[in-house]
PDB file of N, CA and C in Angstrom:
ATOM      1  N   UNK A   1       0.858  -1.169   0.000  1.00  0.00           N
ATOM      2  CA  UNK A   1       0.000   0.000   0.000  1.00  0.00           C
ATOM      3  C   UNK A   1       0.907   1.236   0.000  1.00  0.00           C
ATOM      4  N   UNK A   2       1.085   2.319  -1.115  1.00  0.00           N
ATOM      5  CA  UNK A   2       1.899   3.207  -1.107  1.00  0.00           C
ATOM      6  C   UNK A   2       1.306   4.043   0.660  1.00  0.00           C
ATOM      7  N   UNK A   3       2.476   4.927   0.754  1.00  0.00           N
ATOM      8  CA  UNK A   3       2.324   5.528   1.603  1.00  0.00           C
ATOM      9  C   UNK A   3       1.362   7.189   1.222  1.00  0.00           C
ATOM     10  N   UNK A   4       0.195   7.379   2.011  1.00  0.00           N
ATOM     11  CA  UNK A   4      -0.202   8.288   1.769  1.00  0.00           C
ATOM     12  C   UNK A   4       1.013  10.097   2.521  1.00  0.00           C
ATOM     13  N   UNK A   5       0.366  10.777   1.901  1.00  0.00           N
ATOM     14  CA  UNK A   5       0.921  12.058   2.064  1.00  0.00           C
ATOM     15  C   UNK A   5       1.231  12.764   3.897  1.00  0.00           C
ATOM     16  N   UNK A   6       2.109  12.883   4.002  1.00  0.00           N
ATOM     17  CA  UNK A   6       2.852  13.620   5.626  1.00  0.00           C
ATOM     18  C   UNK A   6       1.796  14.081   5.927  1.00  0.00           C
ATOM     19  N   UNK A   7       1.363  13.550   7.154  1.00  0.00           N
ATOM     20  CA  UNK A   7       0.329  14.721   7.869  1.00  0.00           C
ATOM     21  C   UNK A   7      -0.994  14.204   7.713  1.00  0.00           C
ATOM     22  N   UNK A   8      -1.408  13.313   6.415  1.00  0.00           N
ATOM     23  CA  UNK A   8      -2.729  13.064   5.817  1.00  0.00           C
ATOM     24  C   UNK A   8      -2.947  13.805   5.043  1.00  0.00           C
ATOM     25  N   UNK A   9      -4.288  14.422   4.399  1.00  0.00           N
ATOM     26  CA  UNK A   9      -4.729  14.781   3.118  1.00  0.00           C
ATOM     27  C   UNK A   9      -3.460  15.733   2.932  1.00  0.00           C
ATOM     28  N   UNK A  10      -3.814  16.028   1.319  1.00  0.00           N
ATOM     29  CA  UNK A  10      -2.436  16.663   0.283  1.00  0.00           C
ATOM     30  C   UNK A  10      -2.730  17.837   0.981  1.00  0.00           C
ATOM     31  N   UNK A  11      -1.709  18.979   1.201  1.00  0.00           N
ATOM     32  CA  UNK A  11      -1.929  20.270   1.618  1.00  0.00           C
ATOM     33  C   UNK A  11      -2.337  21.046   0.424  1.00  0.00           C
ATOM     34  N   UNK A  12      -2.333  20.813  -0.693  1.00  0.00           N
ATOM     35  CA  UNK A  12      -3.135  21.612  -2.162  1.00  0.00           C
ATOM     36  C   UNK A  12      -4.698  21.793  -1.895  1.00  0.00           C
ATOM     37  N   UNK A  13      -5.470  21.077  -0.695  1.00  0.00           N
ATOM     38  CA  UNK A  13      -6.797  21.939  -0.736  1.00  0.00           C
ATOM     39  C   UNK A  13      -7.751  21.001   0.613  1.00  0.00           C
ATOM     40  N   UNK A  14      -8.893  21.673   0.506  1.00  0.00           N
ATOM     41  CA  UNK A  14      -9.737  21.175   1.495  1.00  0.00           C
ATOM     42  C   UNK A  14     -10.678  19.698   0.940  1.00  0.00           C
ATOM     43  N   UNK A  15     -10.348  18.511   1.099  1.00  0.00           N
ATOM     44  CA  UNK A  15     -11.287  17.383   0.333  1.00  0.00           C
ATOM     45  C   UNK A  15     -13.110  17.738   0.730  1.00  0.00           C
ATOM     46  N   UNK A  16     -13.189  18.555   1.722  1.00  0.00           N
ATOM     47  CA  UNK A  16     -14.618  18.997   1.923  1.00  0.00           C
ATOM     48  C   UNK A  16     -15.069  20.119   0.822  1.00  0.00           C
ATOM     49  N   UNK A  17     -14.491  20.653  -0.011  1.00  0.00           N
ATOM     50  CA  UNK A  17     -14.451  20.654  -1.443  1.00  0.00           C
ATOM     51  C   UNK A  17     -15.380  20.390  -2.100  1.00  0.00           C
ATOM     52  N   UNK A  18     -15.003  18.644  -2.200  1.00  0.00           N
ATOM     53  CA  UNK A  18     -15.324  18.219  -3.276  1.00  0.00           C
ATOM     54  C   UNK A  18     -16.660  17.477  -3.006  1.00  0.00           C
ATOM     55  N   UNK A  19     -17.254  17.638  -2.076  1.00  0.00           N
ATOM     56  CA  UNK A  19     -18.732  17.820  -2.007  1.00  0.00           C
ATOM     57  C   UNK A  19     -19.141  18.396  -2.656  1.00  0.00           C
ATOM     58  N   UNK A  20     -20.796  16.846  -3.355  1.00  0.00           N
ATOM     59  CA  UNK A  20     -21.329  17.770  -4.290  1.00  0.00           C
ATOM     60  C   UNK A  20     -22.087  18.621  -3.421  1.00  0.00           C
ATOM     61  N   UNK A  21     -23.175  19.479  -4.438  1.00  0.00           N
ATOM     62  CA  UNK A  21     -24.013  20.257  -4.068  1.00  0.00           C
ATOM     63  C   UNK A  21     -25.430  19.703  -3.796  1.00  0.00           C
ATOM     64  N   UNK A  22     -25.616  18.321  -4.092  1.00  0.00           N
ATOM     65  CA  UNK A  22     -26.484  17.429  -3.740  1.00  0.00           C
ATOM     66  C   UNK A  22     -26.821  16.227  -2.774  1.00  0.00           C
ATOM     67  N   UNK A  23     -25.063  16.330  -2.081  1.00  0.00           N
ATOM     68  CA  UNK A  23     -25.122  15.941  -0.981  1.00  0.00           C
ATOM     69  C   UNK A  23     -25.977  15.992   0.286  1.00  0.00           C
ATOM     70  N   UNK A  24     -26.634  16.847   0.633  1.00  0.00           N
ATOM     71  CA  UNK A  24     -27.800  17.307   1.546  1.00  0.00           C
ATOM     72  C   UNK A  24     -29.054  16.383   1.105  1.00  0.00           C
ATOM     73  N   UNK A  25     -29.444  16.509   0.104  1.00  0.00           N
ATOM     74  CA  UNK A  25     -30.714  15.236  -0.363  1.00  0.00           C
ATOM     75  C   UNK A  25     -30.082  14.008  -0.205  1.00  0.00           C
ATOM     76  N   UNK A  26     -28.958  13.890  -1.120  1.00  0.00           N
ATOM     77  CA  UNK A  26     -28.667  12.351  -0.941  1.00  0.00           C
ATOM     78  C   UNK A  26     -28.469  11.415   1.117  1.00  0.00           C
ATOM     79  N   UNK A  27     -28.274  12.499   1.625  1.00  0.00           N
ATOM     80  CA  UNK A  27     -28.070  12.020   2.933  1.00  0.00           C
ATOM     81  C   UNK A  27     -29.011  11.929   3.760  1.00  0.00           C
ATOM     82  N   UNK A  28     -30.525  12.708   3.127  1.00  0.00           N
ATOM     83  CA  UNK A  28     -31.612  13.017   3.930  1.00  0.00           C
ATOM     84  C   UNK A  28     -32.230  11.378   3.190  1.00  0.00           C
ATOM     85  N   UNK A  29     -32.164  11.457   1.936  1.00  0.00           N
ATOM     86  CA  UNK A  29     -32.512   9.706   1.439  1.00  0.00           C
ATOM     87  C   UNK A  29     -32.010   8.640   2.078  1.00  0.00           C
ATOM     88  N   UNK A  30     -30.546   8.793   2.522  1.00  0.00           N
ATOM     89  CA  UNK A  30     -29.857   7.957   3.204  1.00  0.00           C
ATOM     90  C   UNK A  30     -30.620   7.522   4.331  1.00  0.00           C
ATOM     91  N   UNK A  31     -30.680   8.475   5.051  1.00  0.00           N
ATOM     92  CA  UNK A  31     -31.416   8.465   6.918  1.00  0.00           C
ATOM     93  C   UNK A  31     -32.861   7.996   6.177  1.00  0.00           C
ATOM     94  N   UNK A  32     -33.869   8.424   5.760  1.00  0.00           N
ATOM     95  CA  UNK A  32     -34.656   8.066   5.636  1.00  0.00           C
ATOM     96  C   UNK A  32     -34.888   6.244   5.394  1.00  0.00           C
ATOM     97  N   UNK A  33     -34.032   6.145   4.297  1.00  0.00           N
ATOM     98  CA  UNK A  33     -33.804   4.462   4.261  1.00  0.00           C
ATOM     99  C   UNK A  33     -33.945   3.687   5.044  1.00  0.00           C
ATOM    100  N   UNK A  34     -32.691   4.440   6.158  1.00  0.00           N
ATOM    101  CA  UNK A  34     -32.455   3.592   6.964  1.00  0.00           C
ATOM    102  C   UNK A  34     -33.368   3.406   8.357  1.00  0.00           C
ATOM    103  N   UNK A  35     -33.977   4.882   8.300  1.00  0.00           N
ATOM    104  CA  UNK A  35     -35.426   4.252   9.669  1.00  0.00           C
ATOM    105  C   UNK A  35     -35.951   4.808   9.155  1.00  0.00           C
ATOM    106  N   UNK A  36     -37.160   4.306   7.858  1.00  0.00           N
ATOM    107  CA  UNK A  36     -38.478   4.569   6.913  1.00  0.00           C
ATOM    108  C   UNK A  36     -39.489   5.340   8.495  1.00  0.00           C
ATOM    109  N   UNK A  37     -40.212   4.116   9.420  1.00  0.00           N
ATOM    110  CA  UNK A  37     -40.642   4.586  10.058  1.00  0.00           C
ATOM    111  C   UNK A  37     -40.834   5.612  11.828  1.00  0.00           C
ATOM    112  N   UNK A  38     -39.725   4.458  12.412  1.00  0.00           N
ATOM    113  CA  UNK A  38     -39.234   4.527  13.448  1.00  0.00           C
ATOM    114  C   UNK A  38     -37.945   4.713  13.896  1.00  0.00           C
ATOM    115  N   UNK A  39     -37.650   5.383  14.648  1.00  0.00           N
ATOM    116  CA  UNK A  39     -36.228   5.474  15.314  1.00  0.00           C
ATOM    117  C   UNK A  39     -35.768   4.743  16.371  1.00  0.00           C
ATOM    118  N   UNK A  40     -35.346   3.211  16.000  1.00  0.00           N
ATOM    119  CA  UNK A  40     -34.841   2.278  17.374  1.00  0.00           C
ATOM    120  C   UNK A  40     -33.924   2.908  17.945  1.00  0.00           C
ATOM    121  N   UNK A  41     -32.578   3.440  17.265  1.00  0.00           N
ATOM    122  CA  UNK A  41     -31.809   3.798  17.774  1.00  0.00           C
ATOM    123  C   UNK A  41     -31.956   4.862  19.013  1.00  0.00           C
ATOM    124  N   UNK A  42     -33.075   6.053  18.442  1.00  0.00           N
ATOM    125  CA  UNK A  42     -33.615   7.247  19.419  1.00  0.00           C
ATOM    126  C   UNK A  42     -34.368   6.697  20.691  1.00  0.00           C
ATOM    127  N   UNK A  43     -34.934   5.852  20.297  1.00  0.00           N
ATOM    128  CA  UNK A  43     -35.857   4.801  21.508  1.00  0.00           C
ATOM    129  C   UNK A  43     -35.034   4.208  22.685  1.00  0.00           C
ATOM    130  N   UNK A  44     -33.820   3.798  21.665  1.00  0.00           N
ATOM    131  CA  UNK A  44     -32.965   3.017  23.247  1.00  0.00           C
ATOM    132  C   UNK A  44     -32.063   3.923  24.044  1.00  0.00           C
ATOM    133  N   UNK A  45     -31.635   4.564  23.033  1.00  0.00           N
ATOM    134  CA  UNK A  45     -30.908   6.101  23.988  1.00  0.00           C
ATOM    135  C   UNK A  45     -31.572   7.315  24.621  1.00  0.00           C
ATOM    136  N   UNK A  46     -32.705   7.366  24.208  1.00  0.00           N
ATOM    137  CA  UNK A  46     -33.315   8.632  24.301  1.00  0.00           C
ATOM    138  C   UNK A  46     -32.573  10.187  23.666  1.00  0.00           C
ATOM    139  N   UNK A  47     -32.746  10.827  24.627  1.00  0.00           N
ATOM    140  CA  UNK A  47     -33.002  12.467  24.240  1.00  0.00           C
ATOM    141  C   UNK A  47     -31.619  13.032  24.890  1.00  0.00           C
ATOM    142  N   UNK A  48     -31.135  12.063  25.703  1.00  0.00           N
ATOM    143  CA  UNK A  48     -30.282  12.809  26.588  1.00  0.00           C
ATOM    144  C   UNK A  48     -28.796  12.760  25.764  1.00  0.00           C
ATOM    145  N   UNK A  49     -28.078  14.203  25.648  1.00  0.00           N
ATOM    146  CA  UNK A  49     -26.555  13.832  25.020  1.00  0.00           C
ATOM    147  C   UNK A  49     -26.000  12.929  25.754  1.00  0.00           C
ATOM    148  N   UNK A  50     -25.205  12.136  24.724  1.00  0.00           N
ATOM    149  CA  UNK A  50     -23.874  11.656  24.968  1.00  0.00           C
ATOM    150  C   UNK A  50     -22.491  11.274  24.109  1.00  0.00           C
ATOM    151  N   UNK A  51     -21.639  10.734  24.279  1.00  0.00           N
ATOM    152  CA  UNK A  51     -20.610  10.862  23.573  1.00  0.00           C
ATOM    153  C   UNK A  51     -20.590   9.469  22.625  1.00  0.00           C
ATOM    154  N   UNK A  52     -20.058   9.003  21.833  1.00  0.00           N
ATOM    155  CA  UNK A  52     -19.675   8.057  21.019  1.00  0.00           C
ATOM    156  C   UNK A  52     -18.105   7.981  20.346  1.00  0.00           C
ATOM    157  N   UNK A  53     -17.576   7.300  20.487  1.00  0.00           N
ATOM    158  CA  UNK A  53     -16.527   6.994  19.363  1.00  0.00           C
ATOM    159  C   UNK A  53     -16.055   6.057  18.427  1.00  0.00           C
ATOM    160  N   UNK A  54     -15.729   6.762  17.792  1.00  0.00           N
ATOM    161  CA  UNK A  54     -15.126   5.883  16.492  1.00  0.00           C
ATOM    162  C   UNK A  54     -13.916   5.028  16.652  1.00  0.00           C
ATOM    163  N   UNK A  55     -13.978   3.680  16.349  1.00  0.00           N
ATOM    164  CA  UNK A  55     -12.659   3.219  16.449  1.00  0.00           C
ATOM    165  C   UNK A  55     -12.135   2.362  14.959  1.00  0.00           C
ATOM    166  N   UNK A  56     -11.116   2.534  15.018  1.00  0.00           N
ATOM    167  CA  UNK A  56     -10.401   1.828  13.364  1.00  0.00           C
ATOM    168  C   UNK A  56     -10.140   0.405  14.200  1.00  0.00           C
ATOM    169  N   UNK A  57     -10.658  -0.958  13.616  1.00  0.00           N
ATOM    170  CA  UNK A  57      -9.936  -2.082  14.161  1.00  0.00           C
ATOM    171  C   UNK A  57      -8.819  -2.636  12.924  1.00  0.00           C
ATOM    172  N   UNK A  58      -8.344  -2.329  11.830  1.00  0.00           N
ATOM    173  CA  UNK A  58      -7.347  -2.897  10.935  1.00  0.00           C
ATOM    174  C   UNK A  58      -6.812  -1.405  10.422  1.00  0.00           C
ATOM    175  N   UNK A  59      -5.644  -1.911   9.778  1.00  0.00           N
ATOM    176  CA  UNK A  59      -4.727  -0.660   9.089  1.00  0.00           C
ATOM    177  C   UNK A  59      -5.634  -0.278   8.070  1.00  0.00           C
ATOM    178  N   UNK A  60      -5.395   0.942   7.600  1.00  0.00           N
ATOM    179  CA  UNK A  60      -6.036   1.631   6.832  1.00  0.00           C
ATOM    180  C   UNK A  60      -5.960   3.479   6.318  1.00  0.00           C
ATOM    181  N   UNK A  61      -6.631   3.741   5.958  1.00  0.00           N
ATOM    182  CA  UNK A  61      -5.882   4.930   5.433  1.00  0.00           C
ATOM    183  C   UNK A  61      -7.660   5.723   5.393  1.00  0.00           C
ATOM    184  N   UNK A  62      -7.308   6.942   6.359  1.00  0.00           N
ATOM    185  CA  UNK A  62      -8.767   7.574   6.716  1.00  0.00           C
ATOM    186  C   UNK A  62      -9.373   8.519   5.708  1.00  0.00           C
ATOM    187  N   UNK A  63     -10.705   7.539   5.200  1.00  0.00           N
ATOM    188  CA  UNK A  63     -11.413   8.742   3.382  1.00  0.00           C
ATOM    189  C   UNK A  63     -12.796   8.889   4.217  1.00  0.00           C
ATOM    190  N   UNK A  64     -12.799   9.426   3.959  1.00  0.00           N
ATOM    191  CA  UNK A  64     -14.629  10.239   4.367  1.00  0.00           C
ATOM    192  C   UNK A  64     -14.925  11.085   4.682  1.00  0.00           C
ATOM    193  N   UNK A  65     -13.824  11.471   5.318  1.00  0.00           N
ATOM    194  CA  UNK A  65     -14.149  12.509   6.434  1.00  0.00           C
ATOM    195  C   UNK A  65     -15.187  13.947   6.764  1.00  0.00           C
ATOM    196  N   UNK A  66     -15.414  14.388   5.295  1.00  0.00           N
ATOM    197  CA  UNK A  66     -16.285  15.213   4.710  1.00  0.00           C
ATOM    198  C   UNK A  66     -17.427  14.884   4.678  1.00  0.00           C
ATOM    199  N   UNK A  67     -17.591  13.371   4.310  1.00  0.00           N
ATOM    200  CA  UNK A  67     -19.373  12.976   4.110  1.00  0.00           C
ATOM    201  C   UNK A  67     -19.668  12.504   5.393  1.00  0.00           C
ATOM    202  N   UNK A  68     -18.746  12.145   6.418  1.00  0.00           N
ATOM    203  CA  UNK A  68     -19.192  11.713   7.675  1.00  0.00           C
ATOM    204  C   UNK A  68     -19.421  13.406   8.706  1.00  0.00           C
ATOM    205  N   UNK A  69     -18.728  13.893   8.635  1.00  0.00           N
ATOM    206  CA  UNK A  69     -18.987  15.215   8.989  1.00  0.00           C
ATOM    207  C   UNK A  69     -20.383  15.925   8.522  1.00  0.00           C
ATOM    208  N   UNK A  70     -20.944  15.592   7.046  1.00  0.00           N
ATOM    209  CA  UNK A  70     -21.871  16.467   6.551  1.00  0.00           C
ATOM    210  C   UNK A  70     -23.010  16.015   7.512  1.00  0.00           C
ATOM    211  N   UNK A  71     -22.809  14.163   7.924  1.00  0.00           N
ATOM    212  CA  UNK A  71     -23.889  13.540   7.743  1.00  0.00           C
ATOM    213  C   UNK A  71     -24.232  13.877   9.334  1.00  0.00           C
ATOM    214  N   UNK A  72     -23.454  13.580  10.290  1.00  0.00           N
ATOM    215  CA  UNK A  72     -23.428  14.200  11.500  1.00  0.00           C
ATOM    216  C   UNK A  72     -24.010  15.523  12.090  1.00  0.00           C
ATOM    217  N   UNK A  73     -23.476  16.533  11.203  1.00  0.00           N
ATOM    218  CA  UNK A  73     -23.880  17.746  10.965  1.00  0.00           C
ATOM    219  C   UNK A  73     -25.568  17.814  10.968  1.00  0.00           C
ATOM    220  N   UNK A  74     -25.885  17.189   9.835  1.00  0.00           N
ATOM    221  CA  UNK A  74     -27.582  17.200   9.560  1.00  0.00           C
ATOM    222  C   UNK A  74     -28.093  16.368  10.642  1.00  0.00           C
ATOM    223  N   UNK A  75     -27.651  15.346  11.372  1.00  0.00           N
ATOM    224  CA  UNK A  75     -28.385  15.057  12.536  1.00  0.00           C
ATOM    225  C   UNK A  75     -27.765  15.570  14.207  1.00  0.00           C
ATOM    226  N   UNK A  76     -27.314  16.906  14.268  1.00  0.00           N
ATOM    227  CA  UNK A  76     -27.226  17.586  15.346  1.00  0.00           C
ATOM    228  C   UNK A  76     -26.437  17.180  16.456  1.00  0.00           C
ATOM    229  N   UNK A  77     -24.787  16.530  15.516  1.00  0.00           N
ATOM    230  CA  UNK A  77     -24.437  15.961  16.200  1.00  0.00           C
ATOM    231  C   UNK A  77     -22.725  16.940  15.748  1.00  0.00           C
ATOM    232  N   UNK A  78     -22.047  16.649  16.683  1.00  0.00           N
ATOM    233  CA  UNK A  78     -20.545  17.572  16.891  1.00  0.00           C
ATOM    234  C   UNK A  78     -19.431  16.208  16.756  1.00  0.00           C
ATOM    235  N   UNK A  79     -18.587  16.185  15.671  1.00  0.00           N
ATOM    236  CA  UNK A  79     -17.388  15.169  15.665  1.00  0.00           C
ATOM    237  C   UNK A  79     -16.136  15.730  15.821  1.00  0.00           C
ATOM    238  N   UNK A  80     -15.378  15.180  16.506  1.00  0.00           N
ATOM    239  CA  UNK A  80     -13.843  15.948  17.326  1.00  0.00           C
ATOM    240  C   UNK A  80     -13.158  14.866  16.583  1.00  0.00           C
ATOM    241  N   UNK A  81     -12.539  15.141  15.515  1.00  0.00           N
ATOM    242  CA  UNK A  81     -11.380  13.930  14.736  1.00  0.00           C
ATOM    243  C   UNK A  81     -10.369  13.705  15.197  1.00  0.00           C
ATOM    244  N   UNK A  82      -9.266  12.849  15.838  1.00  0.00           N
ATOM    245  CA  UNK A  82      -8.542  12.481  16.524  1.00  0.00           C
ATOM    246  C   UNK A  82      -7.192  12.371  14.744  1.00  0.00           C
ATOM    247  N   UNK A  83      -7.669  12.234  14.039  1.00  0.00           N
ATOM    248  CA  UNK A  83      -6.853  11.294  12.973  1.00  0.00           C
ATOM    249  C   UNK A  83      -6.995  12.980  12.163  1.00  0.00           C
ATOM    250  N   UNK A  84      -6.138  12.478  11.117  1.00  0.00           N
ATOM    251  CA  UNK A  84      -6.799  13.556   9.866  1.00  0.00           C
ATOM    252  C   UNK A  84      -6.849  12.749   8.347  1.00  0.00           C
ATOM    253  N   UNK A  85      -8.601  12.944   7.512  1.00  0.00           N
ATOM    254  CA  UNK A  85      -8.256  12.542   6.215  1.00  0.00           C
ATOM    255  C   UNK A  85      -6.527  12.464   5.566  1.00  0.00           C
ATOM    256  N   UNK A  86      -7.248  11.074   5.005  1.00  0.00           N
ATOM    257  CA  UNK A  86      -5.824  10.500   4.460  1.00  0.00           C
ATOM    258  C   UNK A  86      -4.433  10.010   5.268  1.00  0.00           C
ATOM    259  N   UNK A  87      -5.168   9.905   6.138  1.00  0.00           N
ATOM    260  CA  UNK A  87      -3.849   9.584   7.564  1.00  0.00           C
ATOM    261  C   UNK A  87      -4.158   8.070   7.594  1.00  0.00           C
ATOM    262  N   UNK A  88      -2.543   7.385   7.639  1.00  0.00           N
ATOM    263  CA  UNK A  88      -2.417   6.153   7.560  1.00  0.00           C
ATOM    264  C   UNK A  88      -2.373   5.209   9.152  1.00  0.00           C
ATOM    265  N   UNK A  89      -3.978   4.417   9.064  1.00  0.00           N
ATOM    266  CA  UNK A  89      -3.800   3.888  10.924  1.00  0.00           C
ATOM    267  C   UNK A  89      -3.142   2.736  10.876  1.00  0.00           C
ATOM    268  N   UNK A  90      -1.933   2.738  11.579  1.00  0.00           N
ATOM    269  CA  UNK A  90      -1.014   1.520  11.073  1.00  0.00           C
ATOM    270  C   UNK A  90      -1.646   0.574  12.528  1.00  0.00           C
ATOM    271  N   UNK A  91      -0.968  -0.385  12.616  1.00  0.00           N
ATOM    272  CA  UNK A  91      -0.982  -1.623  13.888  1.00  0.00           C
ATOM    273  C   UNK A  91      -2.221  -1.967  13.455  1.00  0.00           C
ATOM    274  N   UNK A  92      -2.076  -3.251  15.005  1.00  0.00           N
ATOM    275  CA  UNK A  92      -3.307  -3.472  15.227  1.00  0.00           C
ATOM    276  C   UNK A  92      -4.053  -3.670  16.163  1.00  0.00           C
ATOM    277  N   UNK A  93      -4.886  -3.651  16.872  1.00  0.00           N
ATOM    278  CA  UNK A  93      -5.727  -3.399  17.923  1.00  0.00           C
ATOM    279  C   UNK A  93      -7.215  -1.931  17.467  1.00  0.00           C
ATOM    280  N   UNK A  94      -7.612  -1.814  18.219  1.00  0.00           N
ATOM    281  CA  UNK A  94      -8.764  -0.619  18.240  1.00  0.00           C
ATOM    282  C   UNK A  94      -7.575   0.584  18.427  1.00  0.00           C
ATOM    283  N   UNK A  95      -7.832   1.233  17.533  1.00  0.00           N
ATOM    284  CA  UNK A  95      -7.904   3.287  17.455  1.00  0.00           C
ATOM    285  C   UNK A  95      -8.581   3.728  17.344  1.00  0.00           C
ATOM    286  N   UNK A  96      -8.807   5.156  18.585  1.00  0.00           N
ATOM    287  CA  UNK A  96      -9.880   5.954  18.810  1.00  0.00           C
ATOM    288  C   UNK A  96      -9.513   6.881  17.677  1.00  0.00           C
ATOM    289  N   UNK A  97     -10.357   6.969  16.614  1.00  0.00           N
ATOM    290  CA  UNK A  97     -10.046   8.275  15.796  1.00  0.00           C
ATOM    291  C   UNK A  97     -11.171   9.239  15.439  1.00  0.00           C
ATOM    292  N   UNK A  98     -12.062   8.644  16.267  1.00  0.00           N
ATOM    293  CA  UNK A  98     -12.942  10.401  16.085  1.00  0.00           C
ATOM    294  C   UNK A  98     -14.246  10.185  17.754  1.00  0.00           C
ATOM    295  N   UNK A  99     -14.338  10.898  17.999  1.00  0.00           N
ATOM    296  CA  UNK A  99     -15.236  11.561  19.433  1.00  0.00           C
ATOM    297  C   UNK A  99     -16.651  12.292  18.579  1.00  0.00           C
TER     298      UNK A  99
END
């Protein structure tokens, strides 16, 4: 697996960019899909904040970061990235890379 770029993403620009402009529907289709009627997930946690994290369990090299942010965003939620797009998670065990 070549090595991605020092630091993670290329310093030539922001990959949140390259979001389309139709991203906002496509993600509201997304959620919808996925609980047509009901919200289990809202049911077993309720209303009250709390925290979650992300963990990497194999090596890998971090892409999303933009559409996971958008998608978060539209459901009223705050992500603290530990990693940065395009950053390579080497070993193995669980890494915390986003709050």
């Amino acid at each position: 697996m070549p090595s991605p770029p020092a630091g993670g993403a290329p310093s030539h620009g922001d990959p949140s960019h390259l979001l389309p402009p139709t991203l906002e529907p496509l993600i509201t289709s997304w959620l919808t899909e996925d609980t047509p009627a009901f919200d289990v997930g809202g049911f077993v946690v309720g209303d009250t904040p709390a925290e979650a994290r992300l963990l990497c369990k194999s090596r890998g090299i971090v892409a999303g970061v933009p559409f996971f942010n958008e998608t978060f965003r539209m459901l009223g939620c705050q992500v603290e990235w530990l990693v940065k797009e395009g950053e390579l998670i080497a070993g193995e065990g669980k890494k915390h890379v986003a709050t």
